[in-house]
C-alpha atoms as a PDB file:
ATOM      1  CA  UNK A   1     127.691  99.390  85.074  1.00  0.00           C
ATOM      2  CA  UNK A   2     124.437  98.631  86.743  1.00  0.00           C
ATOM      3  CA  UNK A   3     121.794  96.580  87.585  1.00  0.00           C
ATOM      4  CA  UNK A   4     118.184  96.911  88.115  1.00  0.00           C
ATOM      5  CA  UNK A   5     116.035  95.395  91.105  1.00  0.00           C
ATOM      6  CA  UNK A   6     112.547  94.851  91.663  1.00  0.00           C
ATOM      7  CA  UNK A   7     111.856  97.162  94.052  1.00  0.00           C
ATOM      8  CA  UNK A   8     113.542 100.231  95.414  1.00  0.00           C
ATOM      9  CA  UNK A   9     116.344  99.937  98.280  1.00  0.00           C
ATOM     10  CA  UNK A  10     115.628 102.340 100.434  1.00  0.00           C
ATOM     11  CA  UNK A  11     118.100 101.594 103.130  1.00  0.00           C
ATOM     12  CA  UNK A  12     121.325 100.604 101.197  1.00  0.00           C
ATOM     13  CA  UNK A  13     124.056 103.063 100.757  1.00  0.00           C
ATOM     14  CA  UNK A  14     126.951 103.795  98.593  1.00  0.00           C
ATOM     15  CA  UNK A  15     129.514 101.882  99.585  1.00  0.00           C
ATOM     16  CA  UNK A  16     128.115  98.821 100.951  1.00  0.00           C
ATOM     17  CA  UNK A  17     129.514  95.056  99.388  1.00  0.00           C
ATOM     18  CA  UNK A  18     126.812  93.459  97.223  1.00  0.00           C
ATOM     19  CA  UNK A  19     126.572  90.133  95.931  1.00  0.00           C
ATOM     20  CA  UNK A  20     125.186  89.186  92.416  1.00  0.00           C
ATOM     21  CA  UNK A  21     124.684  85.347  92.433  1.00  0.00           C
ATOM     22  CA  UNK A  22     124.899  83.363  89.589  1.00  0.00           C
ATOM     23  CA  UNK A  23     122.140  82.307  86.556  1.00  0.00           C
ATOM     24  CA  UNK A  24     123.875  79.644  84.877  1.00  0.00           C
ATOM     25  CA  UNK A  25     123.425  75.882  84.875  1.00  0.00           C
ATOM     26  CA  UNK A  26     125.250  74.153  87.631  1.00  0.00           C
ATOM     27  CA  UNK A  27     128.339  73.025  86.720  1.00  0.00           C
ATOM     28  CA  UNK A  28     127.730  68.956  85.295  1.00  0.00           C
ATOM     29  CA  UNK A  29     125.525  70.981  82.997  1.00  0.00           C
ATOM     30  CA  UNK A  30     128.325  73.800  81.356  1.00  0.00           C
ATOM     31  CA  UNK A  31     130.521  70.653  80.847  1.00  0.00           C
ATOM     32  CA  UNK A  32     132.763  71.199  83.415  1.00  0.00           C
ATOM     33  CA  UNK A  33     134.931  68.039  84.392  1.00  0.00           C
ATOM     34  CA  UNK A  34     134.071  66.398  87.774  1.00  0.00           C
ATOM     35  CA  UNK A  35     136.820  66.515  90.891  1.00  0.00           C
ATOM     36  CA  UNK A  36     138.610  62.731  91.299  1.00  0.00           C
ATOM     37  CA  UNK A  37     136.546  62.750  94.552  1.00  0.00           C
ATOM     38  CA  UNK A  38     133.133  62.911  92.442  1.00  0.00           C
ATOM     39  CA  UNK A  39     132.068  66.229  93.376  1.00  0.00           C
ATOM     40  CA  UNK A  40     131.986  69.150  91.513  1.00  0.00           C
ATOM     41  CA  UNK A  41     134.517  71.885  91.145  1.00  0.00           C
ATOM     42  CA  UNK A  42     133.986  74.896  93.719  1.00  0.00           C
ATOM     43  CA  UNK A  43     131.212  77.022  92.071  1.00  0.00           C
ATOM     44  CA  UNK A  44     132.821  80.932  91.183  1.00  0.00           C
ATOM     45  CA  UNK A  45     129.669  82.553  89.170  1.00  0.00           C
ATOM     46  CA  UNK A  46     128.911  85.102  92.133  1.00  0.00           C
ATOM     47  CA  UNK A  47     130.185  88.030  92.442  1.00  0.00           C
ATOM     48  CA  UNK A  48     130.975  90.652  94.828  1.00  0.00           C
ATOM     49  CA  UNK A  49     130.472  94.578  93.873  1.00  0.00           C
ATOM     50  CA  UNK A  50     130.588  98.403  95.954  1.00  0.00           C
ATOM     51  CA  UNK A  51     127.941 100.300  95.477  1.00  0.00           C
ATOM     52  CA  UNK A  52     128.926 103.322  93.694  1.00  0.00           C
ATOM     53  CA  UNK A  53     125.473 105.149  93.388  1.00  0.00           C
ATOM     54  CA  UNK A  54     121.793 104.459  94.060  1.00  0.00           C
ATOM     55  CA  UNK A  55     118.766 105.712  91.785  1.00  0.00           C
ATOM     56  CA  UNK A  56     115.741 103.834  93.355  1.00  0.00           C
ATOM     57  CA  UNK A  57     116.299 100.446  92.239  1.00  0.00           C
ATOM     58  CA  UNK A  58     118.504 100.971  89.759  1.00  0.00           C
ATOM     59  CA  UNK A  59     122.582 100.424  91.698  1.00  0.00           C
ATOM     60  CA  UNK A  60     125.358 101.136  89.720  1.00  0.00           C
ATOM     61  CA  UNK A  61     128.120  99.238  90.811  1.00  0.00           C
ATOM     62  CA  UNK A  62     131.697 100.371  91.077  1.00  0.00           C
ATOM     63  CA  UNK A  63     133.028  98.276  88.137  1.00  0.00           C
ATOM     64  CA  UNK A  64     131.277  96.052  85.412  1.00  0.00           C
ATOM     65  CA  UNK A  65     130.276  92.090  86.355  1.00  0.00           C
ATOM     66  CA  UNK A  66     132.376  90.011  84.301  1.00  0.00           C
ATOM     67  CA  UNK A  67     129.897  87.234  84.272  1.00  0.00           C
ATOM     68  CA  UNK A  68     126.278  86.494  82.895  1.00  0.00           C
ATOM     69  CA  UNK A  69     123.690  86.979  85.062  1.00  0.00           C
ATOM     70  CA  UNK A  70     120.375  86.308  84.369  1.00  0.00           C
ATOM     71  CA  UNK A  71     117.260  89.105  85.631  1.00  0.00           C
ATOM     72  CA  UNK A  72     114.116  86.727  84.275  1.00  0.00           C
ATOM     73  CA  UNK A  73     113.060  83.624  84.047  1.00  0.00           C
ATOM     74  CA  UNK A  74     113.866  80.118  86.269  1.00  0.00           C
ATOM     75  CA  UNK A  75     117.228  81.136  86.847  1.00  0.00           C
ATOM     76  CA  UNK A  76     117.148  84.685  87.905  1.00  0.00           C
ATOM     77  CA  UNK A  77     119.928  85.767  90.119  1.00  0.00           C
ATOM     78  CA  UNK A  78     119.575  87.532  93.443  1.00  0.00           C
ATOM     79  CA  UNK A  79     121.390  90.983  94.430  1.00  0.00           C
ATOM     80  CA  UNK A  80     122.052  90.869  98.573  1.00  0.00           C
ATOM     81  CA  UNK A  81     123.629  93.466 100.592  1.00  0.00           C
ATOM     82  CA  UNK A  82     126.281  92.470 102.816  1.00  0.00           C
ATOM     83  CA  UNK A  83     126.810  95.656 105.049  1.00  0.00           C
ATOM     84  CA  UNK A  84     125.282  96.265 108.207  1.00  0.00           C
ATOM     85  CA  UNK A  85     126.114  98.838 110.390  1.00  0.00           C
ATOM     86  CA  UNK A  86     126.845  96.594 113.239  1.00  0.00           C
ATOM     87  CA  UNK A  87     129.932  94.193 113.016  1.00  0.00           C
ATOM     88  CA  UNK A  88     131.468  91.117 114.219  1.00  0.00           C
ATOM     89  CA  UNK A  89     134.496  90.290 112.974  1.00  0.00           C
ATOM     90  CA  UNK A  90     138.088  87.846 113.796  1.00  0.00           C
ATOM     91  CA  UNK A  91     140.550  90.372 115.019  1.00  0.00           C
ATOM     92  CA  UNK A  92     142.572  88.565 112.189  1.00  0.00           C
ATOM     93  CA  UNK A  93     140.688  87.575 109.587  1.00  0.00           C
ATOM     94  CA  UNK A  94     143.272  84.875 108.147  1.00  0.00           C
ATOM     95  CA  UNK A  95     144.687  83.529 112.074  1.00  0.00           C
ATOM     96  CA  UNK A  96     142.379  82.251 114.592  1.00  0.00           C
ATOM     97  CA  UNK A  97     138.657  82.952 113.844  1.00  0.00           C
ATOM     98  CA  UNK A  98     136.192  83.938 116.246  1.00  0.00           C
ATOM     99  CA  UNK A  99     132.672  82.426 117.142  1.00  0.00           C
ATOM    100  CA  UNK A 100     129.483  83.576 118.868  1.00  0.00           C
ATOM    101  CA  UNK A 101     127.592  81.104 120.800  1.00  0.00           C
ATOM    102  CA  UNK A 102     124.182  81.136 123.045  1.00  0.00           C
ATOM    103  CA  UNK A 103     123.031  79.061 125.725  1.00  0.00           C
ATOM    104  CA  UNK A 104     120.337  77.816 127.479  1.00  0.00           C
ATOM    105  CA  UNK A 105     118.882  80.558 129.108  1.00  0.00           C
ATOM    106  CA  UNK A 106     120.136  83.258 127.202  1.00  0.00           C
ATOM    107  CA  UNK A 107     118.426  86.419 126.376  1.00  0.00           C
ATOM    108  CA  UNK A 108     118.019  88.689 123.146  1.00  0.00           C
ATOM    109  CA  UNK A 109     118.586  88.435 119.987  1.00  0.00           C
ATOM    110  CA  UNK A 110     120.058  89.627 116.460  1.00  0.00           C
ATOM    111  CA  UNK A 111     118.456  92.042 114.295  1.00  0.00           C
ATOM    112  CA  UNK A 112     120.612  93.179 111.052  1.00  0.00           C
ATOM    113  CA  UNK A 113     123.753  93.137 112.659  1.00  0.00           C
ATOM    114  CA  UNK A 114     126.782  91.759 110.094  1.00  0.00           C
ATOM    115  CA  UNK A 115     128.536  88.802 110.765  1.00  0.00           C
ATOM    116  CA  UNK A 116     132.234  87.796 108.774  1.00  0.00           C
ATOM    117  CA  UNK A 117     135.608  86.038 108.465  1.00  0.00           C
ATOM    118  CA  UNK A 118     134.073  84.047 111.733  1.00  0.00           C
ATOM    119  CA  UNK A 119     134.012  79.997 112.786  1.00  0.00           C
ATOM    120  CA  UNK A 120     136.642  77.218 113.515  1.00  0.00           C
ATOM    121  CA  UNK A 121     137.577  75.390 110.165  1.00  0.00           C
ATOM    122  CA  UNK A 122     136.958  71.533 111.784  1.00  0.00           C
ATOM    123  CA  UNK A 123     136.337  72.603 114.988  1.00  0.00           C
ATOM    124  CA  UNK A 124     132.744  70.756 116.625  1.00  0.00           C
ATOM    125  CA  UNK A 125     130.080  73.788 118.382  1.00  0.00           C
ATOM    126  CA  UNK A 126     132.879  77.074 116.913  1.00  0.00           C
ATOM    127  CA  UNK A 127     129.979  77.845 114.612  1.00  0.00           C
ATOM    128  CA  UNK A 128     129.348  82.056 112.967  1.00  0.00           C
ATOM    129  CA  UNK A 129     126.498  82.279 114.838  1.00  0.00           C
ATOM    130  CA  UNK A 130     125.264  79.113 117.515  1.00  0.00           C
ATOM    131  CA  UNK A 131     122.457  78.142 119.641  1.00  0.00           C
ATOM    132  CA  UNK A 132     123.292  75.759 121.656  1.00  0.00           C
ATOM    133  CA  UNK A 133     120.766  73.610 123.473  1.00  0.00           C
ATOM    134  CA  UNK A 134     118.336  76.535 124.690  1.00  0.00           C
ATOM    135  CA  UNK A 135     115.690  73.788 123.787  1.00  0.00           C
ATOM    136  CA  UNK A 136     112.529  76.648 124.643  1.00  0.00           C
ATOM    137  CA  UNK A 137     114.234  79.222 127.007  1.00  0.00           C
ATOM    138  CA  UNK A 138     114.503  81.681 124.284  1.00  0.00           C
ATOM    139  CA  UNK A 139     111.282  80.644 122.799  1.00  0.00           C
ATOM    140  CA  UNK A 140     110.179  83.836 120.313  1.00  0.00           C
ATOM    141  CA  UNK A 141     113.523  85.460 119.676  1.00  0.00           C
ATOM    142  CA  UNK A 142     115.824  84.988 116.811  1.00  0.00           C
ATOM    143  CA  UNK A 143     118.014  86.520 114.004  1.00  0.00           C
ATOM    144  CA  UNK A 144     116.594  88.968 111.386  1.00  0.00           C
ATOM    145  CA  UNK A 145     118.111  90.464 108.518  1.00  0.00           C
ATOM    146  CA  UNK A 146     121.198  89.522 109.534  1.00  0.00           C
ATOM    147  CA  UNK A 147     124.558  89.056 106.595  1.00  0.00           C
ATOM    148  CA  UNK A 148     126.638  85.771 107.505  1.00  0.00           C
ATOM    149  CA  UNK A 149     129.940  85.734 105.241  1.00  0.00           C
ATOM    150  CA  UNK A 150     133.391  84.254 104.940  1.00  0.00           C
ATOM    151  CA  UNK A 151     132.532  81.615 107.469  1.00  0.00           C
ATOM    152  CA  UNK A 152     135.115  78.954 108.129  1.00  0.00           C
ATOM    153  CA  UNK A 153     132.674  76.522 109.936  1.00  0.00           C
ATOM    154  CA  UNK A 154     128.973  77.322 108.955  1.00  0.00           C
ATOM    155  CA  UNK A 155     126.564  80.303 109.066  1.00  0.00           C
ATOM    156  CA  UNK A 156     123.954  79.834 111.582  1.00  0.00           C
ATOM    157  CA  UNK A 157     123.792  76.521 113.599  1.00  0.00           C
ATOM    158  CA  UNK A 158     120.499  75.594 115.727  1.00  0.00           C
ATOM    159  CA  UNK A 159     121.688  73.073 118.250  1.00  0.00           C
ATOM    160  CA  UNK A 160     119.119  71.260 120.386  1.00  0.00           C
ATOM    161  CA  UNK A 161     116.783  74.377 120.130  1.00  0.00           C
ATOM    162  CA  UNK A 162     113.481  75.127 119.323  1.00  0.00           C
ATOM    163  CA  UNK A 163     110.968  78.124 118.396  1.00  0.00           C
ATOM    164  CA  UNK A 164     113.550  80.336 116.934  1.00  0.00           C
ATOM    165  CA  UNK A 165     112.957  82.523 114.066  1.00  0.00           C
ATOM    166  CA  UNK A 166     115.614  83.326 111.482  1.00  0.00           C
ATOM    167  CA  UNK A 167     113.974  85.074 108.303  1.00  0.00           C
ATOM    168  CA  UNK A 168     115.329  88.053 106.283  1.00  0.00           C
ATOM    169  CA  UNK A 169     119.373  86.991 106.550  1.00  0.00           C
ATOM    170  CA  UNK A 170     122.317  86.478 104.022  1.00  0.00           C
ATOM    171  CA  UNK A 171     124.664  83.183 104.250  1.00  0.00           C
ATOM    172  CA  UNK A 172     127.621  83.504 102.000  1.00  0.00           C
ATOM    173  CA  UNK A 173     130.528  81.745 101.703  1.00  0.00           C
ATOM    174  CA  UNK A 174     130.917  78.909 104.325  1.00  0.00           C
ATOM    175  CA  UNK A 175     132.591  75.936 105.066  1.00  0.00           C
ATOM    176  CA  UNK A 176     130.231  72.981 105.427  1.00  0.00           C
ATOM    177  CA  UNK A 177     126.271  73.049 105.684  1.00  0.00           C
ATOM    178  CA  UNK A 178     125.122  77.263 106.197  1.00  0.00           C
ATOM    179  CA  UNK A 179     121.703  77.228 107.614  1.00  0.00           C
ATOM    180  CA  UNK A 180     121.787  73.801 110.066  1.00  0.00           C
ATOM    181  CA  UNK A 181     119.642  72.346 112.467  1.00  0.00           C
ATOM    182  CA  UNK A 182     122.160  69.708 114.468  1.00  0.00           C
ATOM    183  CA  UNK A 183     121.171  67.058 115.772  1.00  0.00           C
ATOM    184  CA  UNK A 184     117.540  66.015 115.001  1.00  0.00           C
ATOM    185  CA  UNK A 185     115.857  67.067 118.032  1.00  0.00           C
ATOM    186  CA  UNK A 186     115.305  71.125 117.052  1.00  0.00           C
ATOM    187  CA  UNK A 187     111.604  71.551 116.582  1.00  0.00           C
ATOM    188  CA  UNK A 188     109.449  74.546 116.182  1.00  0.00           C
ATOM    189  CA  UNK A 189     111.883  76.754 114.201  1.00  0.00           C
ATOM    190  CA  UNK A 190     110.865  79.050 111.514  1.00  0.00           C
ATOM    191  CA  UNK A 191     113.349  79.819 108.347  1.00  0.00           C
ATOM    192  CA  UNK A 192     111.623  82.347 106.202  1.00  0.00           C
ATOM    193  CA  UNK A 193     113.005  84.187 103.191  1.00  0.00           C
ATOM    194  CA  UNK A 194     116.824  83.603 103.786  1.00  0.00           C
ATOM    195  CA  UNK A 195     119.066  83.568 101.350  1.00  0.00           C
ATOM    196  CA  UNK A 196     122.245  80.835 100.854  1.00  0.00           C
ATOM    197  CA  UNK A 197     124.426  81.308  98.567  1.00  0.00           C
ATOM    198  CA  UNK A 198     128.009  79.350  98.593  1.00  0.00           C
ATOM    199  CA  UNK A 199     128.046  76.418 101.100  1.00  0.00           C
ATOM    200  CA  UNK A 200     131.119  74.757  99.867  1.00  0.00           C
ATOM    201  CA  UNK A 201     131.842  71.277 100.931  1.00  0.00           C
ATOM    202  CA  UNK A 202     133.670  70.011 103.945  1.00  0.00           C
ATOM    203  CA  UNK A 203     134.047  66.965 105.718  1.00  0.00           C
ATOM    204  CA  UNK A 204     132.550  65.638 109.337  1.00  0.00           C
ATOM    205  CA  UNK A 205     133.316  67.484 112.427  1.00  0.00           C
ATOM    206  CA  UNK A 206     135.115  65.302 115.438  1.00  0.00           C
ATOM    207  CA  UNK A 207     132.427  64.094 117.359  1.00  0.00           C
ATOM    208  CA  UNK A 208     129.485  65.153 115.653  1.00  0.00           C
ATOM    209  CA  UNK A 209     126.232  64.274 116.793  1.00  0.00           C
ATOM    210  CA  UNK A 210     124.837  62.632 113.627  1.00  0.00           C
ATOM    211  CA  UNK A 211     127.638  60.662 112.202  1.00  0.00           C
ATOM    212  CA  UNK A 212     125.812  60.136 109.192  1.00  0.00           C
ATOM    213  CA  UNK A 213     125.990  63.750 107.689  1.00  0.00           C
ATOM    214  CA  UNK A 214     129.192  63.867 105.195  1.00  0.00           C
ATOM    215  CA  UNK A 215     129.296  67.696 106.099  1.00  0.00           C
ATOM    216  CA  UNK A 216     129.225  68.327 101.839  1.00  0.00           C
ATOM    217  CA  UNK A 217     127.888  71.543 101.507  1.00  0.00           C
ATOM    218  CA  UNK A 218     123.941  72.451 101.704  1.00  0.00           C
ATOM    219  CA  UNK A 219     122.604  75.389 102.058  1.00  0.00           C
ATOM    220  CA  UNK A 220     119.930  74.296 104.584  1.00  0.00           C
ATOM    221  CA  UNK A 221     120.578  70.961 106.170  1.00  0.00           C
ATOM    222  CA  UNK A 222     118.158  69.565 109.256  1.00  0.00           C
ATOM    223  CA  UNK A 223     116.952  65.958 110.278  1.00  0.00           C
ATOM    224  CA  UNK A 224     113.508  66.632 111.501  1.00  0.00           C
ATOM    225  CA  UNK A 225     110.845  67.384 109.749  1.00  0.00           C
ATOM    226  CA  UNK A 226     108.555  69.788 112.415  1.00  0.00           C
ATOM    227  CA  UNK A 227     110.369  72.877 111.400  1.00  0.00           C
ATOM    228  CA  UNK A 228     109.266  75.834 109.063  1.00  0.00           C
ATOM    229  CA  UNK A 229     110.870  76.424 105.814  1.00  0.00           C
ATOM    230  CA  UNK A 230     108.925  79.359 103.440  1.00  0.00           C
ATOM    231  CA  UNK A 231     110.546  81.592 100.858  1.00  0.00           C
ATOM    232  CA  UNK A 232     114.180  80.711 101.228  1.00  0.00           C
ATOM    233  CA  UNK A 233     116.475  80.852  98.110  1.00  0.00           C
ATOM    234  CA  UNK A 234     119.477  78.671  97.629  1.00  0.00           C
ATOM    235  CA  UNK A 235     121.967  79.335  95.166  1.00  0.00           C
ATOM    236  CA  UNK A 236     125.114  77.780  94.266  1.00  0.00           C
ATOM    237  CA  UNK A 237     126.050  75.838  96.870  1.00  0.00           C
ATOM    238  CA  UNK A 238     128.482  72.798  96.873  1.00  0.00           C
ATOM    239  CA  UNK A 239     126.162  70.054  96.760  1.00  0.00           C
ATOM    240  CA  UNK A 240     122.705  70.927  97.611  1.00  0.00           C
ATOM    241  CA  UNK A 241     119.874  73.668  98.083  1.00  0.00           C
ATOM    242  CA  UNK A 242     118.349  71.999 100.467  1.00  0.00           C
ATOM    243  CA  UNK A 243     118.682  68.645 102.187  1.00  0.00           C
ATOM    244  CA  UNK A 244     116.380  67.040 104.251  1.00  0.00           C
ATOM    245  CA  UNK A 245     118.643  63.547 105.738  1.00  0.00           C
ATOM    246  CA  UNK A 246     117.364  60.926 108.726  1.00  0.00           C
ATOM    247  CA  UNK A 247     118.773  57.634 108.688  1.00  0.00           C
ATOM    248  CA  UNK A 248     119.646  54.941 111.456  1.00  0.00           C
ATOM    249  CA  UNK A 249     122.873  53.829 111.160  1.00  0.00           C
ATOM    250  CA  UNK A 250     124.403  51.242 113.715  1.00  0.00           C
ATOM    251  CA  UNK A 251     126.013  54.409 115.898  1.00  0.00           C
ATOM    252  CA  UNK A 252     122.277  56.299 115.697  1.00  0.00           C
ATOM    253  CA  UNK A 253     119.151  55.455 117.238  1.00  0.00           C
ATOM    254  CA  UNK A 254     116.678  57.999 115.268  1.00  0.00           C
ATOM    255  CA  UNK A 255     114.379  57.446 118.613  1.00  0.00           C
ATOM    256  CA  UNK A 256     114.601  60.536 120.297  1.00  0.00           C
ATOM    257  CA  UNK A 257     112.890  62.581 123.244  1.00  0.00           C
ATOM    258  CA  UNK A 258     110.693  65.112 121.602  1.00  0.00           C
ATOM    259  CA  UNK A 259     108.744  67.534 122.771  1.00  0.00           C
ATOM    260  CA  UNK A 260     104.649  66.996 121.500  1.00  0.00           C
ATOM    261  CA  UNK A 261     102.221  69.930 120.947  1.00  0.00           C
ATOM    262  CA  UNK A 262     100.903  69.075 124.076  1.00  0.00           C
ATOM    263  CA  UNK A 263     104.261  70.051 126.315  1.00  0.00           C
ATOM    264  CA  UNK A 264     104.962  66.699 126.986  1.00  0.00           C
ATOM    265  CA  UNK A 265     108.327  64.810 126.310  1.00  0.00           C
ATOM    266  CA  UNK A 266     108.633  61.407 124.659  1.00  0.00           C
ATOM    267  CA  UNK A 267     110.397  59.171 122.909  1.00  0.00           C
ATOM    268  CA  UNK A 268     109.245  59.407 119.148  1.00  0.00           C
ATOM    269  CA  UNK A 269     111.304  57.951 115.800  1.00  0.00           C
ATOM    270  CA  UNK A 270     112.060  61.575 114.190  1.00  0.00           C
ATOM    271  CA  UNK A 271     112.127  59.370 110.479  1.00  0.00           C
ATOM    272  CA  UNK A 272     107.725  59.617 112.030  1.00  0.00           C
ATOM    273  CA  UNK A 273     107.474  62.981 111.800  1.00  0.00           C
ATOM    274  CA  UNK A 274     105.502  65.259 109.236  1.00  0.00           C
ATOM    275  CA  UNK A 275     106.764  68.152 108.007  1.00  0.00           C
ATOM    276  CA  UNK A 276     104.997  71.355 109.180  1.00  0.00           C
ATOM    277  CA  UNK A 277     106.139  73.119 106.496  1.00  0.00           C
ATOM    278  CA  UNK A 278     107.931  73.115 103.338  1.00  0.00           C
ATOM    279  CA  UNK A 279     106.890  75.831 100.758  1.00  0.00           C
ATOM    280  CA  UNK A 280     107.853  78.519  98.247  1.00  0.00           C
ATOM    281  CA  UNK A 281     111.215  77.641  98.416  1.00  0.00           C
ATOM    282  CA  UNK A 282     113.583  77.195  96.223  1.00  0.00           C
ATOM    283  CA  UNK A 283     117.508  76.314  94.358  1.00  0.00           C
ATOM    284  CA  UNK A 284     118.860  76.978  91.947  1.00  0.00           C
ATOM    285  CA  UNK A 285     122.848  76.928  89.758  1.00  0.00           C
END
């Protein structure tokens, strides 16, 4: 069997793990039952292929899809490659999971490396991939083209950081928000053409900075609006594409110190903020 893409893959190979996300109607729509908690069942319409050969963008797969999946129309599925040539993995895939983590500071970046089985199930700051609190001191790097799967606790997490770039990268499978921007103060960040497929649900981490997130399952969560979000593609994730959520709650005090345009630090209600931008995204299934 195979499927046809719109352009020609040039740098995938035979062998590398696809996945062919779903077309269909989320679940409530199909008919299918509600959970006794009120959410819906686990969604299961992706699927995971080999390549088996490559004729410019036509891939033939190593065995036939045994679901519908839609190539036109408003809810067209995506084909994403997995593989990278570059890997970080558990040592054991089903014990103790691994996490990567920078900090303030740090220097570098990631550029299509492949990221899997990683992340503490429950476990507050044991994220796939983590920035934590660099605020600007890694101001222009970021992660490209990078493939984020089998996550036990989220895909990429942006922690008290700002001016990063992630654009070009595959989130599949995690537990809890994928693409997340923690605790209300990240500003500056770019998100462009990512793609999310399969945040499933989970429930708050210990401790968490905003103790009004339920931890459901988005598949790009933040909490303030001066952040960049083009071109990115959500698909089939536990509860939603993509949620924007602020909210002052007797345990949060949405005034925050913010950095302005001007390089200055004050205190500013993050509900105040305007979006930079929001555009050409979108959800679907």
């Amino acid at each position: 069997m195979s499927v046809a893409v719109e352009e020609p893959v040039t740098d995938w190979h035979v062998g590398d793990r696809l996945i062919i996300t779903t077309g269909e109607w989320p679940a409530v729509e199909s008919g299918v039952s509600f959970r006794k908690d009120g959410r819906r069942p686990k969604p299961v319409g992706t699927e995971e292929r080999i390549i088996a050969a490559l004729d410019g963008a036509v891939i033939t797969l190593d065995r036939p899809l045994t679901k519908a999946h839609q190539g036109e129309g408003m809810m067209s599925c995506e084909v994403a490659n997995l593989s990278r040539n570059v890997v970080i993995e558990s040592a054991d895939p089903k014990g103790v999971c691994g996490h990567t983590m920078y900090h303030r500071d740090s220097s570098g970046g990631i550029s299509y490396a492949e990221f899997r089985h990683l992340g503490k199930e429950g476990v507050l700051g044991k994220y796939a991939i983590h920035f934590h609190l660099v605020r600007d001191t890694m101001r222009g790097s970021g992660v490209l083209g990078a493939s984020i799967w089998d996550s036990h606790n989220r895909w990429i997490t942006i922690h008290g950081t700002d001016h990063l770039l992630i654009r070009d990268c595959v989130g599949y499978q995690s537990i809890g928000h994928g693409f997340f921007l923690e605790d209300a103060t990240e500003q500056w960040n770019v998100l462009d053409r990512n793609l999310a497929v399969q945040a499933f649900g989970g429930v708050p981490l210990p401790q968490q900075v905003l103790s009004f997130d339920p931890n459901v399952g988005a598949g790009f969560w933040w909490a303030n609006g001066r952040n960049i979000f083009t071109r990115n593609v959500a698909c089939e994730n536990d509860r939603y594409g993509f949620h924007f959520q602020i909210a002052k709650t007797p345990d949060f005090n949405p005034v925050l110190r913010v950095r302005s345009p001007d390089g200055k630090v004050a205190e500013r209600d993050v509900r105040t903020l305007p979006f930079m931008r929001f555009e050409d995204n979108e959800s679907h299934s």
